[in-house]
N, C-alpha and C. Protein backbone atom coordinates (compact mmCIF):
# COMPACT_ATOMS: atom_id res chain seq x y z
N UNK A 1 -3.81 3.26 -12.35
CA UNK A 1 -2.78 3.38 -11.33
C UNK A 1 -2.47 2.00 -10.77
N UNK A 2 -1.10 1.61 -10.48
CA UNK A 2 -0.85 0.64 -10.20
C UNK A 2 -1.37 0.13 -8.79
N UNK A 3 -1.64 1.02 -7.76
CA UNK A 3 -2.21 0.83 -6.74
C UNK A 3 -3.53 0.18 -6.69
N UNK A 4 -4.39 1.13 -7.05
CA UNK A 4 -5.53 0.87 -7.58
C UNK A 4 -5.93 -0.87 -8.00
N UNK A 5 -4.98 -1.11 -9.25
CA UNK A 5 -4.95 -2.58 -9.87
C UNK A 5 -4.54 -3.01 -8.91
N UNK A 6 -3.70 -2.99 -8.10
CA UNK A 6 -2.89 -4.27 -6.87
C UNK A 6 -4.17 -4.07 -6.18
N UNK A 7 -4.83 -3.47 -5.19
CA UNK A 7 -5.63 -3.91 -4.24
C UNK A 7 -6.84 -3.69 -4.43
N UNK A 8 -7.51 -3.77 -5.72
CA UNK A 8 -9.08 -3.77 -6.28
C UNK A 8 -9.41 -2.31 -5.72
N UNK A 9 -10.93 -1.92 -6.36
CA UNK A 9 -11.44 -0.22 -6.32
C UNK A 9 -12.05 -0.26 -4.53
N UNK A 10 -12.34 -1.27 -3.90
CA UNK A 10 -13.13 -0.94 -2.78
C UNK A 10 -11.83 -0.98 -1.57
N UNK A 11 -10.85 -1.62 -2.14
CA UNK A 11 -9.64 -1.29 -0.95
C UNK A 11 -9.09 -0.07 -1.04
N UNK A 12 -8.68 0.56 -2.50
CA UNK A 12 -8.18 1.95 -3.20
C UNK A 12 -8.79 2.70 -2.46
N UNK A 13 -10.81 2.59 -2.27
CA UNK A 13 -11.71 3.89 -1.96
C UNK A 13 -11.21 4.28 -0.18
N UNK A 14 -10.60 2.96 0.13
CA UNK A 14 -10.29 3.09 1.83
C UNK A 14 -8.97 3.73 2.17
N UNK A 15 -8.09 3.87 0.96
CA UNK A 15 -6.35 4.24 1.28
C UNK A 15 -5.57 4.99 0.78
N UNK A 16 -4.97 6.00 0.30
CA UNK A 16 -4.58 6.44 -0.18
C UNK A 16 -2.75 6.66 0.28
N UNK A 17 -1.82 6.74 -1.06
CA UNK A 17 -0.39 6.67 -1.12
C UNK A 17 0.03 7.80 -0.42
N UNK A 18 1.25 7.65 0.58
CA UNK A 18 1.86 9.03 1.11
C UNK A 18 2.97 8.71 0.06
N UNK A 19 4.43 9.50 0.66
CA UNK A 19 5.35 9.54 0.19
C UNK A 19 6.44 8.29 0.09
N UNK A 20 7.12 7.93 -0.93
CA UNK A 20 8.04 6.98 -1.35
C UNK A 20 8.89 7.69 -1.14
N UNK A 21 9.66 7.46 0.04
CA UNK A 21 11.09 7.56 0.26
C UNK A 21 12.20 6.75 0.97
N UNK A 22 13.22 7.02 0.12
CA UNK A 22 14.08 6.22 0.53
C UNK A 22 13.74 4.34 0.56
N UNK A 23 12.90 4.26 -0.63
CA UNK A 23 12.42 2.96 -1.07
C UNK A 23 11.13 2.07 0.19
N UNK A 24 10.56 3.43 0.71
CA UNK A 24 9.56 3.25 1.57
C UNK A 24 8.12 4.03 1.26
N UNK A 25 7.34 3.12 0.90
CA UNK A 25 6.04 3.76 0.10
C UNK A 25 5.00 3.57 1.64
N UNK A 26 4.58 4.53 1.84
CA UNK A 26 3.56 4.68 3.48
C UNK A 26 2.32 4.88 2.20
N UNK A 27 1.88 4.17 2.78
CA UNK A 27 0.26 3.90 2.10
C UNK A 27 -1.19 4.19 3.96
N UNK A 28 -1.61 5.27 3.76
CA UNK A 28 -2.43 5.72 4.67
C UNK A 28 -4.04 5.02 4.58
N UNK A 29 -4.40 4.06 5.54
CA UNK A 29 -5.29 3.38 5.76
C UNK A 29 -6.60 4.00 6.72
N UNK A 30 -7.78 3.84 6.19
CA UNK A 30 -9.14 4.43 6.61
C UNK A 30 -9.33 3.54 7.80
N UNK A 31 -9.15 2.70 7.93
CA UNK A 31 -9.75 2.05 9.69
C UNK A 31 -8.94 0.59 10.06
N UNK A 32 -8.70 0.37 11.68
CA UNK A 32 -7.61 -0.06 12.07
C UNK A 32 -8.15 -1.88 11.49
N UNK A 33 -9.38 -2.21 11.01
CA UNK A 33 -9.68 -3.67 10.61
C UNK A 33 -8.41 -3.96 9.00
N UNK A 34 -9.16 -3.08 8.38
CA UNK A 34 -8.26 -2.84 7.18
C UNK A 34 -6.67 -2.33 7.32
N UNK A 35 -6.09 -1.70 8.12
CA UNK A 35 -4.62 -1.89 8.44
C UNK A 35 -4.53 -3.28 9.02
N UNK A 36 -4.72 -4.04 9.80
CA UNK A 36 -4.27 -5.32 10.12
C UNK A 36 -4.55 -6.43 8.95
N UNK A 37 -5.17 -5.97 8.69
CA UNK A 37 -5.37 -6.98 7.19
C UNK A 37 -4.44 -6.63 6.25
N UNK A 38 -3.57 -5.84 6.12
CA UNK A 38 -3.02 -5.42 5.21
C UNK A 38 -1.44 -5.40 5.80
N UNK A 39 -0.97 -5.59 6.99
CA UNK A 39 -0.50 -5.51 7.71
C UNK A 39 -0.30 -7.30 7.84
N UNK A 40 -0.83 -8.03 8.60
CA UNK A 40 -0.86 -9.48 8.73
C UNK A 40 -1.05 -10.13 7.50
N UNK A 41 -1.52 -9.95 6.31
CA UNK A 41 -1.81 -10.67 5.38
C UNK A 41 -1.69 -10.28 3.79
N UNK A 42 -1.58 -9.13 3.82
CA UNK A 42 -1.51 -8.76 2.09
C UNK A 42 0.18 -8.28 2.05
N UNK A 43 0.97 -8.28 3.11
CA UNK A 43 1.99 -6.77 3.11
C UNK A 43 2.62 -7.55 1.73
N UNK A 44 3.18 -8.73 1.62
CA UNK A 44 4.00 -9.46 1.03
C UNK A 44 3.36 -9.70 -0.70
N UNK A 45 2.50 -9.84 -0.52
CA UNK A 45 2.00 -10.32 -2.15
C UNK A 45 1.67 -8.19 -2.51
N UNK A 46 1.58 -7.48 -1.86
CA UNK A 46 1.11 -6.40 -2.63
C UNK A 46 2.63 -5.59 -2.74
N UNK A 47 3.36 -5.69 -1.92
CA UNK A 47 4.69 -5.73 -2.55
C UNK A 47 5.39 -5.87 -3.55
N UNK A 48 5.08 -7.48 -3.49
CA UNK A 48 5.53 -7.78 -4.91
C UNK A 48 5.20 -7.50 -6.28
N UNK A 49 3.60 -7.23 -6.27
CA UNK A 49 2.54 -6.61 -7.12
C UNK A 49 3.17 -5.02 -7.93
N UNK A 50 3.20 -4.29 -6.66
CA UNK A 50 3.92 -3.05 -6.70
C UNK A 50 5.26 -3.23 -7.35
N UNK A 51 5.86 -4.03 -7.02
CA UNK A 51 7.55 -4.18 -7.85
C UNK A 51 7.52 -4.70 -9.01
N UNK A 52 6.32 -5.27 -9.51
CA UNK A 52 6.27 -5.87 -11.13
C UNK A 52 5.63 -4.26 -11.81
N UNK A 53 4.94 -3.68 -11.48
CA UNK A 53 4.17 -2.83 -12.01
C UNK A 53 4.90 -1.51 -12.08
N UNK A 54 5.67 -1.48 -11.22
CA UNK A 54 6.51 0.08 -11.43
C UNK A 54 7.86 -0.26 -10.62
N UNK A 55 8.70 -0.94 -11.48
CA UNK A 55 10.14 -1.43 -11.68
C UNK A 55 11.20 -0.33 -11.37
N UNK A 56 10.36 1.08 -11.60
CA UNK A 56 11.66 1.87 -11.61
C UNK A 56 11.40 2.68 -10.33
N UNK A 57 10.20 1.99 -9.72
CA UNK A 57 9.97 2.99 -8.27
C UNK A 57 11.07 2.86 -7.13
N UNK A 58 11.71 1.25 -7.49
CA UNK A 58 12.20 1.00 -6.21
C UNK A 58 11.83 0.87 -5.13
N UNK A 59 10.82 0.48 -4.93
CA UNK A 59 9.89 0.19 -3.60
C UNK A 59 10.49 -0.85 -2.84
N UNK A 60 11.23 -0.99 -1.57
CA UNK A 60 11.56 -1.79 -0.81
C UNK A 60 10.52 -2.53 -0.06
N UNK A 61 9.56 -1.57 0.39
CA UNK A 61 8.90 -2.09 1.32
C UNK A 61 7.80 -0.96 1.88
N UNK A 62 6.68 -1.44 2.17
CA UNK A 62 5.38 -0.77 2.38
C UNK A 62 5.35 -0.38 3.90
N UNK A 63 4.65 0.78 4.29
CA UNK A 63 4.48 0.98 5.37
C UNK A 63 3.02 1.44 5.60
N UNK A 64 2.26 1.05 6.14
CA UNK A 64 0.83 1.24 6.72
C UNK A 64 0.43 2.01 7.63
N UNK A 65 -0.06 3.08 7.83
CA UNK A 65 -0.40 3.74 8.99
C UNK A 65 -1.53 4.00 8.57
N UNK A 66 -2.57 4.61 9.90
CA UNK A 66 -3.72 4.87 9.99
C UNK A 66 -3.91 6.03 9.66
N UNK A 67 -5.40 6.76 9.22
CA UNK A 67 -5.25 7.76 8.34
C UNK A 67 -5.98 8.49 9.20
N UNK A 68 -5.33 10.12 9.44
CA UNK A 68 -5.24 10.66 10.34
C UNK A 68 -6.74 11.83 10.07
N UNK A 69 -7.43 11.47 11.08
CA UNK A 69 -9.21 11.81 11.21
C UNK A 69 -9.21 13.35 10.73
């Protein structure tokens, strides 16, 4: 899975993909250290990652939220 490959198996085990819509992929994050990190520092390179790897998703842009307990 392209996810998976973009952010290695121990970030994958923390997050899992919501829905792609409207060229907005919400990716649901296990704890608020790992949303700001992903958030302040990865949003841009895993983006781009995501747009080489599945060209026909149309992914504009990532959205992060916390994953609901």
């Amino acid at each position: 899975m392209a996810w998976r490959e973009a952010v290695g198996e121990d970030m994958a085990a923390q997050t899992s993909l919501g829905q792609l819509r409207r060229g907005v992929l919400t990716v649901e994050v296990a704890s608020a250290p790992l949303l700001a990190e992903l958030v302040g520092f990865r949003q841009d390179e895993l983006l781009t990652e995501l747009r080489e790897r599945c060209p026909r998703e149309a992914i504009a842009s990532l959205r992060f939220q916390r994953r609901r307990a």
